[in-house]
C-alpha atoms as a PDB file:
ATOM      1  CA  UNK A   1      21.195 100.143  20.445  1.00  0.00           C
ATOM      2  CA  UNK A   2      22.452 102.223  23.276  1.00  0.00           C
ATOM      3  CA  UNK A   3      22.030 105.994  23.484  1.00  0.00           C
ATOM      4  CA  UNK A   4      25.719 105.940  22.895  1.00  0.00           C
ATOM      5  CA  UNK A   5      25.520 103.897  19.705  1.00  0.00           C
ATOM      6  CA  UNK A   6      22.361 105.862  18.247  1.00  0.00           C
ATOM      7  CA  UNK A   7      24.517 109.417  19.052  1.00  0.00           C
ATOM      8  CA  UNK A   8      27.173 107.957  17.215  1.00  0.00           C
ATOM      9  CA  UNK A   9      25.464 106.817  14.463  1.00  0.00           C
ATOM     10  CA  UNK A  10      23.457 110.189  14.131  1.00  0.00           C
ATOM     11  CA  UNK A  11      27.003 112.256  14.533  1.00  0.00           C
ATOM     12  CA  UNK A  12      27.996 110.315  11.934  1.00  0.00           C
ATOM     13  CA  UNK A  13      25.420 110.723   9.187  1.00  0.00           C
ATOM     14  CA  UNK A  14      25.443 114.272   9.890  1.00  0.00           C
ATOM     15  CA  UNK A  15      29.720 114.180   9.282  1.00  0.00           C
ATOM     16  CA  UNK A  16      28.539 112.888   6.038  1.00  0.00           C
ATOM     17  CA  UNK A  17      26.622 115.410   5.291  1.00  0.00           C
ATOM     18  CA  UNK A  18      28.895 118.117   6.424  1.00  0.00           C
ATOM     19  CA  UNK A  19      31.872 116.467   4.022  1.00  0.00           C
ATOM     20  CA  UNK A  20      29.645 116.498   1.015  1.00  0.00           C
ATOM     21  CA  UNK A  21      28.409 119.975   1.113  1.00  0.00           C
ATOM     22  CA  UNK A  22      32.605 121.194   1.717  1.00  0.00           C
ATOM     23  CA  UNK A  23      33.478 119.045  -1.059  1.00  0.00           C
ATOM     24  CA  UNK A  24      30.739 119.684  -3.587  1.00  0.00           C
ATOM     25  CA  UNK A  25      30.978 123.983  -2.339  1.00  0.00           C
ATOM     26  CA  UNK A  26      34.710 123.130  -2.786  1.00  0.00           C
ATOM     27  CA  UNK A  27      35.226 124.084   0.567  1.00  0.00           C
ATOM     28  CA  UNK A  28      37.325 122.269   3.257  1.00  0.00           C
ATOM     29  CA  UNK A  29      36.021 120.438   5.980  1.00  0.00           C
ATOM     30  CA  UNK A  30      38.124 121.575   8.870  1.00  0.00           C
ATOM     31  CA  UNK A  31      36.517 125.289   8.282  1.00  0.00           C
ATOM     32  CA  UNK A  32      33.339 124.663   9.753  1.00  0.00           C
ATOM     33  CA  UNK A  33      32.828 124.381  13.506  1.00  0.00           C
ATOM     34  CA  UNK A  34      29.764 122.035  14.204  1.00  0.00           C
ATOM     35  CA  UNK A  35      27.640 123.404  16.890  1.00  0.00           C
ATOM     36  CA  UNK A  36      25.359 120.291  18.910  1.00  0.00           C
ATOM     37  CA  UNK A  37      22.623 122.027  19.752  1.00  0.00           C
ATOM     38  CA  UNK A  38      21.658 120.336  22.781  1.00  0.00           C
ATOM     39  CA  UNK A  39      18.483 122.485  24.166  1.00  0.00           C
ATOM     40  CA  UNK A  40      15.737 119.513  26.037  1.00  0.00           C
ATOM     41  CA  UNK A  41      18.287 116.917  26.325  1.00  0.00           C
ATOM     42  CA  UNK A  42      20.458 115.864  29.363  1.00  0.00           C
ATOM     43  CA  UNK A  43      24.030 116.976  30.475  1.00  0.00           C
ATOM     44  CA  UNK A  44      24.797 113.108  29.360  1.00  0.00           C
ATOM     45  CA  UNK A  45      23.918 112.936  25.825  1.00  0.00           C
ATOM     46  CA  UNK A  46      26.264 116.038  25.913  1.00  0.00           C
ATOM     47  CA  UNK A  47      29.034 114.599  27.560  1.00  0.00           C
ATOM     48  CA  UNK A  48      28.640 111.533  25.352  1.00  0.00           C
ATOM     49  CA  UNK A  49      28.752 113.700  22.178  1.00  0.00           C
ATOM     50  CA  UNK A  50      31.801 115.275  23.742  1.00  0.00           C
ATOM     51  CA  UNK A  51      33.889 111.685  23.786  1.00  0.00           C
ATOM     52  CA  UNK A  52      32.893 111.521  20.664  1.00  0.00           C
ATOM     53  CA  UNK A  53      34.477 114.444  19.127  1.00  0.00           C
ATOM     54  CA  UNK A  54      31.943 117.245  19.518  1.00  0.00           C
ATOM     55  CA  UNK A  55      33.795 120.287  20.774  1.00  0.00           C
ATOM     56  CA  UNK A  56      30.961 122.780  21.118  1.00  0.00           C
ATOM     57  CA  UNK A  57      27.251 122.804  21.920  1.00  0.00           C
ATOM     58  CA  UNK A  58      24.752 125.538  21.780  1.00  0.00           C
ATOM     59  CA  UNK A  59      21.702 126.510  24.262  1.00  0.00           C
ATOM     60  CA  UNK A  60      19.167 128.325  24.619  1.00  0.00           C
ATOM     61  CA  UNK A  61      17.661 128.481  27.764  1.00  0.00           C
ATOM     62  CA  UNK A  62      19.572 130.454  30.609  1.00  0.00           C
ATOM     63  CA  UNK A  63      18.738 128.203  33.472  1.00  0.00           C
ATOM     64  CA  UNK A  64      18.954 124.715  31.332  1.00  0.00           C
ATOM     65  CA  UNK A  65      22.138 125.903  29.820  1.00  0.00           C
ATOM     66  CA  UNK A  66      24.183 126.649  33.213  1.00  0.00           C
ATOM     67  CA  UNK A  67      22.894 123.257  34.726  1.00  0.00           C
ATOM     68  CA  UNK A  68      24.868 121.607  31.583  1.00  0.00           C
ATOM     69  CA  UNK A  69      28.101 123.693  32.162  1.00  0.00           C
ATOM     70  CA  UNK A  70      28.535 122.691  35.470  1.00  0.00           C
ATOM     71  CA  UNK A  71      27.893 118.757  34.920  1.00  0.00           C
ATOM     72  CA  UNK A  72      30.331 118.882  31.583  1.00  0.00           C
ATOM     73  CA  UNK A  73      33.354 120.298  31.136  1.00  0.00           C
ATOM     74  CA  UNK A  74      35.891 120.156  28.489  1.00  0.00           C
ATOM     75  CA  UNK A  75      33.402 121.851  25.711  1.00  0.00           C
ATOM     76  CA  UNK A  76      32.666 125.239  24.114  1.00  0.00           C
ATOM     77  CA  UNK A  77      28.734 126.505  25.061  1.00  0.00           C
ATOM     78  CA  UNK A  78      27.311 128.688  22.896  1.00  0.00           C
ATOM     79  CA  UNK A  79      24.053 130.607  23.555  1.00  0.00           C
ATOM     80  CA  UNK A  80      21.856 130.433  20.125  1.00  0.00           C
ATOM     81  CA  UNK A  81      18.489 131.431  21.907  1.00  0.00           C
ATOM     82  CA  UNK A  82      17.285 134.945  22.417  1.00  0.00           C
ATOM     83  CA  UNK A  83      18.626 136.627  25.449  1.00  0.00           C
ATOM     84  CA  UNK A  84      16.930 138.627  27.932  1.00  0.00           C
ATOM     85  CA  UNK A  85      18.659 141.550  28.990  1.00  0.00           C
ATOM     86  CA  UNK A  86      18.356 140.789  32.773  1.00  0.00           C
ATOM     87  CA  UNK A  87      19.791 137.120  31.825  1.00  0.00           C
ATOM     88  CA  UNK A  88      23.080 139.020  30.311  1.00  0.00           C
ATOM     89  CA  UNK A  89      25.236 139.048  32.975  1.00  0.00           C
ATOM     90  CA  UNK A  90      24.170 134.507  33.694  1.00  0.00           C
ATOM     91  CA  UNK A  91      24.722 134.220  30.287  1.00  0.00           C
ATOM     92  CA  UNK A  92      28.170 136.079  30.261  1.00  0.00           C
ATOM     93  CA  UNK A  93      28.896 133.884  33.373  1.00  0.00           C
ATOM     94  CA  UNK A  94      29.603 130.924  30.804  1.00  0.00           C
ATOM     95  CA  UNK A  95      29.134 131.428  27.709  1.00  0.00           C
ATOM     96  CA  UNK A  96      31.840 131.248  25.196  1.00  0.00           C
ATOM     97  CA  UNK A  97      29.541 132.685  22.273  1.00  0.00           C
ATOM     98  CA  UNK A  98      26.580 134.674  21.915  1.00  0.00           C
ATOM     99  CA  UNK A  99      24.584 134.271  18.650  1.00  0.00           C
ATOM    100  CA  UNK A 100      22.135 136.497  19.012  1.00  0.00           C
ATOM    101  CA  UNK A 101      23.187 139.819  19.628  1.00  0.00           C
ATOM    102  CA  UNK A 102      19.995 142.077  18.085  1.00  0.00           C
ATOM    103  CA  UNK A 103      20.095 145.666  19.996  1.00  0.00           C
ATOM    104  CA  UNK A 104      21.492 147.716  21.342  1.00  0.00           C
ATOM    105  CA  UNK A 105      20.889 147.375  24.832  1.00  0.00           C
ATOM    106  CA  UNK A 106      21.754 144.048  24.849  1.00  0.00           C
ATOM    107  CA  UNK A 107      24.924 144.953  23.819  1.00  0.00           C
ATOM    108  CA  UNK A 108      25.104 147.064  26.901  1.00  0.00           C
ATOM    109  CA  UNK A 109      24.081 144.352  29.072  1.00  0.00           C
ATOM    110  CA  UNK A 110      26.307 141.713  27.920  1.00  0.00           C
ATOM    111  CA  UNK A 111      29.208 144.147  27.903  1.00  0.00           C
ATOM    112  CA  UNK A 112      28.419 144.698  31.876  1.00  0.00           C
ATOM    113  CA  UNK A 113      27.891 140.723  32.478  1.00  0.00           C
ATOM    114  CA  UNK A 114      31.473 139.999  30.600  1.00  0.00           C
ATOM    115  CA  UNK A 115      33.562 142.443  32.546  1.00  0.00           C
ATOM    116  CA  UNK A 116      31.775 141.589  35.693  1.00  0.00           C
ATOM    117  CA  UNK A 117      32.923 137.778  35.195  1.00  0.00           C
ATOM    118  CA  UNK A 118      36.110 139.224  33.806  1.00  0.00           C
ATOM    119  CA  UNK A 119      36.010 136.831  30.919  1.00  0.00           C
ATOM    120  CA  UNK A 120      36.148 137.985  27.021  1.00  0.00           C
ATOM    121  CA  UNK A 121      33.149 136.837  25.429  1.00  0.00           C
ATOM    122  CA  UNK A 122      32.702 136.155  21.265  1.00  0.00           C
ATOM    123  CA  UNK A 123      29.289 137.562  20.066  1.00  0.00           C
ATOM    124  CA  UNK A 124      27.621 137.901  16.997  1.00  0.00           C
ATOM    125  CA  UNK A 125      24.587 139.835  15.457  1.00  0.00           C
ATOM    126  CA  UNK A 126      21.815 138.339  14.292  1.00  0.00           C
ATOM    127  CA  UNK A 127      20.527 139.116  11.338  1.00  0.00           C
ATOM    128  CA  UNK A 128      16.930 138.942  10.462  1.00  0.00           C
ATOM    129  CA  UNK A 129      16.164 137.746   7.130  1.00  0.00           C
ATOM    130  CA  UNK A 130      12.529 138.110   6.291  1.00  0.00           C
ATOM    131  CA  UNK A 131      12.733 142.200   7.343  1.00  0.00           C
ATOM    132  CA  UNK A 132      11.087 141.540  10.185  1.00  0.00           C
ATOM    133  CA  UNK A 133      13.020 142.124  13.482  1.00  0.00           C
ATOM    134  CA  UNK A 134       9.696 141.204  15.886  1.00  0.00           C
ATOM    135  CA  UNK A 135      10.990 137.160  15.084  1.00  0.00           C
ATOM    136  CA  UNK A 136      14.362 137.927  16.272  1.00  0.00           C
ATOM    137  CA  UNK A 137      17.501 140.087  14.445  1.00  0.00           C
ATOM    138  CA  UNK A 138      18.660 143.147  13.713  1.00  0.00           C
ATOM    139  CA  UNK A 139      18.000 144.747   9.574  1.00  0.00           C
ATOM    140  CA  UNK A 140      20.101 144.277   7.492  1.00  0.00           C
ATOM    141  CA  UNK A 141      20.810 148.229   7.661  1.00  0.00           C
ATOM    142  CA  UNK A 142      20.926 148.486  11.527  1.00  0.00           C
ATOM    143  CA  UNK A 143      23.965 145.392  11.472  1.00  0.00           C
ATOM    144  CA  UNK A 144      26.829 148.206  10.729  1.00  0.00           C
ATOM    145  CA  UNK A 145      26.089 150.630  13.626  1.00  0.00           C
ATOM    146  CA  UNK A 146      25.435 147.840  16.249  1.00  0.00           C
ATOM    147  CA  UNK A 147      28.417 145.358  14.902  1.00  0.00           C
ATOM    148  CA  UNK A 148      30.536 148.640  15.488  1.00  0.00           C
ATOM    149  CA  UNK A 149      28.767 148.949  19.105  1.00  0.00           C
ATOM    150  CA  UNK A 150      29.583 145.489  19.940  1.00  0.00           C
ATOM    151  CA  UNK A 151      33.279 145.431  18.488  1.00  0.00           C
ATOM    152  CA  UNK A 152      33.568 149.013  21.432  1.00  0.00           C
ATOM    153  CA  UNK A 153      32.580 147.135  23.795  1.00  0.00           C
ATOM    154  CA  UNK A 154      34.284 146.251  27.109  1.00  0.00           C
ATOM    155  CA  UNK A 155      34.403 142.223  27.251  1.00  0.00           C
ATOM    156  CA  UNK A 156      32.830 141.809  24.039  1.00  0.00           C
ATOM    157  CA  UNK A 157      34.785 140.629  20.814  1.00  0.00           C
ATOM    158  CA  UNK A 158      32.686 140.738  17.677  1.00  0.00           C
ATOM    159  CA  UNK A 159      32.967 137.538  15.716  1.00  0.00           C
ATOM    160  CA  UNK A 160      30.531 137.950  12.773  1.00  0.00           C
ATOM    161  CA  UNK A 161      27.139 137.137  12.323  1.00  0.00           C
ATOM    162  CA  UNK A 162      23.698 135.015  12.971  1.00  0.00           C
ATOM    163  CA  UNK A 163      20.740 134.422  11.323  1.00  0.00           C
ATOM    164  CA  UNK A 164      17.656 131.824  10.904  1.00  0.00           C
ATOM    165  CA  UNK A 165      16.373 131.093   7.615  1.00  0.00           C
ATOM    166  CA  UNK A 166      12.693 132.667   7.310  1.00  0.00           C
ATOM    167  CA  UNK A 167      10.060 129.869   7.095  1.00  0.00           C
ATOM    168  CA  UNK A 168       8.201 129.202   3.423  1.00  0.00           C
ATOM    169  CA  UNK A 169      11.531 130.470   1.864  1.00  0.00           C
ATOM    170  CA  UNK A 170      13.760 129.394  -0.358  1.00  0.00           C
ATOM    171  CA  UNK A 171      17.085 128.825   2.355  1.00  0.00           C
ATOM    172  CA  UNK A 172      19.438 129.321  -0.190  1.00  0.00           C
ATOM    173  CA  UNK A 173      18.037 132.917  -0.747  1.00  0.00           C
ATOM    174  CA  UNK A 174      17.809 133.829   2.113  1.00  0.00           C
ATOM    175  CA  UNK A 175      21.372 132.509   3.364  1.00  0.00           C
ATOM    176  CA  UNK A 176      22.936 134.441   0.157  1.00  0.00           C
ATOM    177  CA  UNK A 177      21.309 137.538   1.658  1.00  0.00           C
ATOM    178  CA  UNK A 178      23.040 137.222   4.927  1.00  0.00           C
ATOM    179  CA  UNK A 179      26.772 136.190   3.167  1.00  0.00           C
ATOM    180  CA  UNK A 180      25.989 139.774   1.335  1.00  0.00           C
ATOM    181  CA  UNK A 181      25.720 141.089   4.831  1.00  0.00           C
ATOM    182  CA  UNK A 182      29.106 139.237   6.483  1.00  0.00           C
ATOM    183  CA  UNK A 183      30.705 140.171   3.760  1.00  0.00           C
ATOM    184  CA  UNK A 184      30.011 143.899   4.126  1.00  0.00           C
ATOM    185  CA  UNK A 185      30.897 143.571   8.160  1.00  0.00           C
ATOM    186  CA  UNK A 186      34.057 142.187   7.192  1.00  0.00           C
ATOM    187  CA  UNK A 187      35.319 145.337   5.360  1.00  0.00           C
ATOM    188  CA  UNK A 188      35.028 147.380   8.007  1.00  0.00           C
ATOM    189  CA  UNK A 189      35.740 144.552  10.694  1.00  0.00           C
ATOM    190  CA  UNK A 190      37.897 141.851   8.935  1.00  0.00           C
ATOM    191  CA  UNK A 191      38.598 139.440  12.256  1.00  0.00           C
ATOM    192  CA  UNK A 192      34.716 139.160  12.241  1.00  0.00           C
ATOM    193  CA  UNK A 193      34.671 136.097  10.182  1.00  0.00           C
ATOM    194  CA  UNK A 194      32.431 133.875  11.964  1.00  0.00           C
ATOM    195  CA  UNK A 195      28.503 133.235  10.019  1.00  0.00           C
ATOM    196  CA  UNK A 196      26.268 130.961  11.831  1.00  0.00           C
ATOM    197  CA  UNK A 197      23.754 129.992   9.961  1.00  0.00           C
ATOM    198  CA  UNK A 198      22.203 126.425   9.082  1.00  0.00           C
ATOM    199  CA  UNK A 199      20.483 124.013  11.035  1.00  0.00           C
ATOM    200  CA  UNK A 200      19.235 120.344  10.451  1.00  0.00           C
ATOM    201  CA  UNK A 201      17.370 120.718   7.630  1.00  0.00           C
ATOM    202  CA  UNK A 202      19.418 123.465   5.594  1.00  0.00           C
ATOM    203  CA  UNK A 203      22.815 122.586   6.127  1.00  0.00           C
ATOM    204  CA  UNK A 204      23.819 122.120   2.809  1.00  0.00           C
ATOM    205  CA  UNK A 205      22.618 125.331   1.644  1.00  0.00           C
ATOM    206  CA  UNK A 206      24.105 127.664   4.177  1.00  0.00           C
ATOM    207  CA  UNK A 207      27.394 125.691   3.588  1.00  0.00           C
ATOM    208  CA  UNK A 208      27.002 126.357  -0.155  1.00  0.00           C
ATOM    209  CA  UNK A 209      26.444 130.130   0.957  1.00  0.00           C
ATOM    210  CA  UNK A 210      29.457 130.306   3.278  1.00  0.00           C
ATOM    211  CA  UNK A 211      28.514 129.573   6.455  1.00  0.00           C
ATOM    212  CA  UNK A 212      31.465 128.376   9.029  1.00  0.00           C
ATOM    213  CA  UNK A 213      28.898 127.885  11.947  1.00  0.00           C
ATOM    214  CA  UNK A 214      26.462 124.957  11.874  1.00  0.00           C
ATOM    215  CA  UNK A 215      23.579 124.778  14.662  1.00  0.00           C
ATOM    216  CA  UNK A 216      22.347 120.861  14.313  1.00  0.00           C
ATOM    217  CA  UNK A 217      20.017 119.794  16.752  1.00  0.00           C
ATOM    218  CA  UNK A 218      17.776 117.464  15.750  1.00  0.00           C
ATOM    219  CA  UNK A 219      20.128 115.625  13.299  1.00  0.00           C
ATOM    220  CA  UNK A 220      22.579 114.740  16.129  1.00  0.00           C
ATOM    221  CA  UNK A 221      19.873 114.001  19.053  1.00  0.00           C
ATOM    222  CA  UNK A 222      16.693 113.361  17.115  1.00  0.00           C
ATOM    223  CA  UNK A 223      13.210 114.757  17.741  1.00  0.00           C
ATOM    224  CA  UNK A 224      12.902 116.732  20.924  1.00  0.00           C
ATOM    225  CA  UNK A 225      12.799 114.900  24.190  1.00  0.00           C
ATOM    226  CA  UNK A 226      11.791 115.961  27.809  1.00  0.00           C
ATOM    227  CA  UNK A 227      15.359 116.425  30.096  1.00  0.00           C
ATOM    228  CA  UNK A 228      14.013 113.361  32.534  1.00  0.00           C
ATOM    229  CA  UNK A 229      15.661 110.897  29.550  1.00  0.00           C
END
C-alpha cells in the first residue's frame, strides 16, 4: 500500500466516524470542519490529504508549521499548539486560525502580528477544563473578559472557543462543560460560533456535545513519525 492509499484509507474510516456521530447526535455532516492535524509529518502527506479533500490542517510548532505553508498551498492552517508571545507576530504571518488564545497578552501580541501582516486572523479561547490553567486555557470565568478583549482587537476576529479534554475524565463531561461555556460567549458574541474540541480518540463525544471543530491527528496519519518520512 502506498502512503497515498493508507491516507486514504485512514481519511476514510475517520469520514465514517464523523457521519455516524452527525447522524446518531442528529446533526448534519456538512457542519463540522475536519481539522488534519499534521504536527511530525511532511509537507507531502499534507498535500496528499489536500487532493484528497482535506481543506484545513492544524500545527503546532511555529517553525514546522511555516515550512508546510510555503511547500502547500491551497489549504486552511490552523495553529492548535500553545503560542509564545514572541512567536505571535510568525504565527499571524500565516495562520488562518488560532486555537489557543489563553491571556491576555497574547491577545496583545497576536493583535500586533495580524495588523503588521495586514491580514484578519480567526482566533479562539481556550478553555481549560480540569480548572487548571498551568496545562493550557483560560477559566471558565476569565473566557468573558478576554473573548471581549479579543473580539476589540485590531486584526483579530473572535470565532468561539478551544479546549482539550482533561486526562482520566469522562470526555463527555468535560466537553458538556465547555458547550455550557460557548454557549454563554455566544449571547454576548453570537458570530462566535466556532467550538474546537475533539481529537482521535473522543470524537464522537465532543460531536455529541456540539463541537463544529475536529482536531484528528493520529486517526488520519497514524502514530507519530519523525519529518525525514
Amino acid at each position: 500500500m502506498t502512503r497515498t492509499e493508507e491516507l486514504a484509507a485512514n481519511l476514510a474510516a475517520v469520514e465514517e466516524r464523523v457521519a455516524a456521530a452527525c447522524a446518531a447526535a442528529g446533526r448534519a455532516r456538512d457542519e463540522v470542519r475536519l481539522v488534519a492535524v499534521s504536527k511530525t509529518w511532511p509537507a507531502s502527506d499534507v498535500a496528499a490529504l489536500r487532493d484528497l479533500g482535506v481543506t484545513d490542517f492544524g500545527e503546532n510548532r511555529d517553525g514546522e508549521a511555516a515550512e508546510k505553508v510555503a511547500a502547500v498551498t491551497g489549504v486552511r492552517w490552523h495553529f492548535v499548539g500553545a503560542v509564545q508571545t514572541n512567536k505571535a507576530r510568525s504565527v499571524t504571518s500565516y495562520a488562518d486560525v488560532v486555537h489557543s488564545v489563553d491571556r491576555t497578552g497574547l491577545v496583545d501580541a497576536l493583535s500586533r502580528g495580524a495588523v503588521r501582516a495586514d491580514r484578519t486572523v480567526d482566533v479562539l479561547v481556550q478553555v481549560s477544563l480540569d480548572g487548571d490553567p498551568s496545562r493550557g486555557g483560560a477559566l471558565a470565568a476569565d473566557v468573558p473578559a478576554l473573548a471581549d478583549e479579543a473580539a476589540s482587537a485590531d486584526g483579530l476576529r473572535l470565532a468561539g472557543v478551544m479546549a482539550v479534554a482533561p486526562l482520566g475524565e469522562d470526555p463527555a463531561a468535560a466537553f458538556a462543560r465547555l458547550a455550557a461555556v460557548a454557549e454563554r460567549l455566544r449571547q454576548t458574541h453570537p458570530y462566535a460560533t466556532t467550538v474546537s474540541a475533539g481529537m482521535s480518540g473522543d470524537l464522537e463525544a465532543a460531536l455529541e456535545a456540539g463541537a463544529n471543530a475536529l482536531r484528528v491527528g493520529t486517526a488520519l496519519f497514524g502514530h507519530r513519525a519523525p519529518l525525514s518520512r
